[in-house]
C-alpha atoms as a PDB file:
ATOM      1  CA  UNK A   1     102.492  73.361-142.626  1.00  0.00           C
ATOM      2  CA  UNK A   2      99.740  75.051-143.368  1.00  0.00           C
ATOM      3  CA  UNK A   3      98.904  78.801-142.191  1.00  0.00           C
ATOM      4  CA  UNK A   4      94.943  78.271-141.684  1.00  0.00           C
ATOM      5  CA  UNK A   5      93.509  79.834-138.643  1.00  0.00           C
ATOM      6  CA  UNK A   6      90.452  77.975-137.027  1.00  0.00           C
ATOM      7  CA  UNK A   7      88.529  80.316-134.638  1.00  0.00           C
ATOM      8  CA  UNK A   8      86.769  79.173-131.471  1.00  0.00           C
ATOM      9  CA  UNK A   9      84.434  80.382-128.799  1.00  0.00           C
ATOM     10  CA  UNK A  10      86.105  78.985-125.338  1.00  0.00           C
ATOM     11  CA  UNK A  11      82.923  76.963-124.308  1.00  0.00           C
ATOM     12  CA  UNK A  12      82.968  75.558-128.217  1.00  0.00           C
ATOM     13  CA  UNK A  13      86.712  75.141-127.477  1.00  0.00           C
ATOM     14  CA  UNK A  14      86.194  73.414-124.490  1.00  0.00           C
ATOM     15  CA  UNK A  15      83.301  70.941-125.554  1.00  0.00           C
ATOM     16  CA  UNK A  16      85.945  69.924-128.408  1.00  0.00           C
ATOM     17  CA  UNK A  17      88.851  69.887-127.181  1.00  0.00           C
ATOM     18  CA  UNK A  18      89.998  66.464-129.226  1.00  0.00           C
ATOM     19  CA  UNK A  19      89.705  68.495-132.478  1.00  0.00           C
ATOM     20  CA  UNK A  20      91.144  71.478-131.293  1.00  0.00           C
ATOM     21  CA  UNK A  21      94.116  69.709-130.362  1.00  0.00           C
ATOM     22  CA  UNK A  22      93.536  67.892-134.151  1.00  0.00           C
ATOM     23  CA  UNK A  23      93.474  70.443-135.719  1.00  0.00           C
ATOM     24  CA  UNK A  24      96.567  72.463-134.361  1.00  0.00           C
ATOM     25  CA  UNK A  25      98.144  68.905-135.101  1.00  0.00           C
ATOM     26  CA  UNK A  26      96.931  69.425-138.512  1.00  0.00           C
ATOM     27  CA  UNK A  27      98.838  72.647-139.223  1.00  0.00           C
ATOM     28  CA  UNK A  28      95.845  75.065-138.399  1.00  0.00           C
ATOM     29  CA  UNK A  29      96.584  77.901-135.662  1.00  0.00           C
ATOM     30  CA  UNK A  30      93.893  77.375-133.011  1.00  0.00           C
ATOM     31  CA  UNK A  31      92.535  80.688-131.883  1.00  0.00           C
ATOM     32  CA  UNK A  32      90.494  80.728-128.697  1.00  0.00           C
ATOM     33  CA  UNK A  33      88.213  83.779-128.107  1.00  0.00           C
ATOM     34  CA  UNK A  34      88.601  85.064-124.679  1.00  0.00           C
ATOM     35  CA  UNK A  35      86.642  88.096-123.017  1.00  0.00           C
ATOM     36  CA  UNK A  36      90.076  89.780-122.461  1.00  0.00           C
ATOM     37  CA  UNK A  37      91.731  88.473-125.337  1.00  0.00           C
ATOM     38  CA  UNK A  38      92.412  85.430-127.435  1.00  0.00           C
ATOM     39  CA  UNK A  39      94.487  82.341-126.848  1.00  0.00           C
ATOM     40  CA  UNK A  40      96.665  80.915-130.050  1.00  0.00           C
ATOM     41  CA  UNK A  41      97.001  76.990-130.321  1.00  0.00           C
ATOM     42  CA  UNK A  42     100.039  75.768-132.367  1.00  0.00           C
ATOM     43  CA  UNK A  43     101.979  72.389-132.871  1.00  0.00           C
ATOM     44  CA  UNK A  44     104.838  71.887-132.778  1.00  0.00           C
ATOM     45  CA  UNK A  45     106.508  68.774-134.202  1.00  0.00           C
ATOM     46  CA  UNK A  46     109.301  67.369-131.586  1.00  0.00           C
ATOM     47  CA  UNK A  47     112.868  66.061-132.719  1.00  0.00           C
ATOM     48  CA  UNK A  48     114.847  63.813-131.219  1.00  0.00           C
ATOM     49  CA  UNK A  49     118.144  65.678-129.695  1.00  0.00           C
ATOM     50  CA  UNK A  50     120.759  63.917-127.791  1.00  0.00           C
ATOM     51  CA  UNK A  51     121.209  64.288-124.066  1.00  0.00           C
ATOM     52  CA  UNK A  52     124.112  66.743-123.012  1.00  0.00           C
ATOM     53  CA  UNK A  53     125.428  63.906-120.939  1.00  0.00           C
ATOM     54  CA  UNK A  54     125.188  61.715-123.763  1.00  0.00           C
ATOM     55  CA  UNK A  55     127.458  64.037-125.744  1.00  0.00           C
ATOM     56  CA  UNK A  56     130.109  64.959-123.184  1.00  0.00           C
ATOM     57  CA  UNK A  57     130.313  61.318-121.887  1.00  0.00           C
ATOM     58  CA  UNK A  58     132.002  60.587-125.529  1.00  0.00           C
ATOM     59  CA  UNK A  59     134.632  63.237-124.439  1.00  0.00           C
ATOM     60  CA  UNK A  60     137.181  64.781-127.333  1.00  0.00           C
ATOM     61  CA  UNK A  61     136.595  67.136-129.929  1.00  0.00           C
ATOM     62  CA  UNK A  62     133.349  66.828-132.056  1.00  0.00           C
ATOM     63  CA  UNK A  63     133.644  65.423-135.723  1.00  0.00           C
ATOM     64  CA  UNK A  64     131.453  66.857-138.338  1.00  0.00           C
END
């Protein structure tokens, strides 16, 4: 991942909100300028658990 930092006005933000969601996708932290503050935009890449029932329906010890 890459540790770019793309800076945005929130009106700029909000007109683009496709690429802003892009380009969090893309590895670059979003950073939204607020009056008060600023908002951060990261992504974060999901993985596939398993479902706790999943796992205790197979009952007995787990094997590594």
């Amino acid at each position: 991942m890459q540790s770019q930092v793309q800076d945005w006005s929130l009106s700029e933000a909000e007109k683009s909100f496709h690429k802003l969601l892009e380009g969090a996708k893309a590895g670059r932290v979003q950073r939204i300028a607020d009056k008060d503050g600023a908002y951060e935009l990261i992504f974060t890449k999901s993985t596939k658990k398993e479902r706790i029932g999943d796992v205790l329906s197979r009952g007995g010890p787990v094997e590594d």
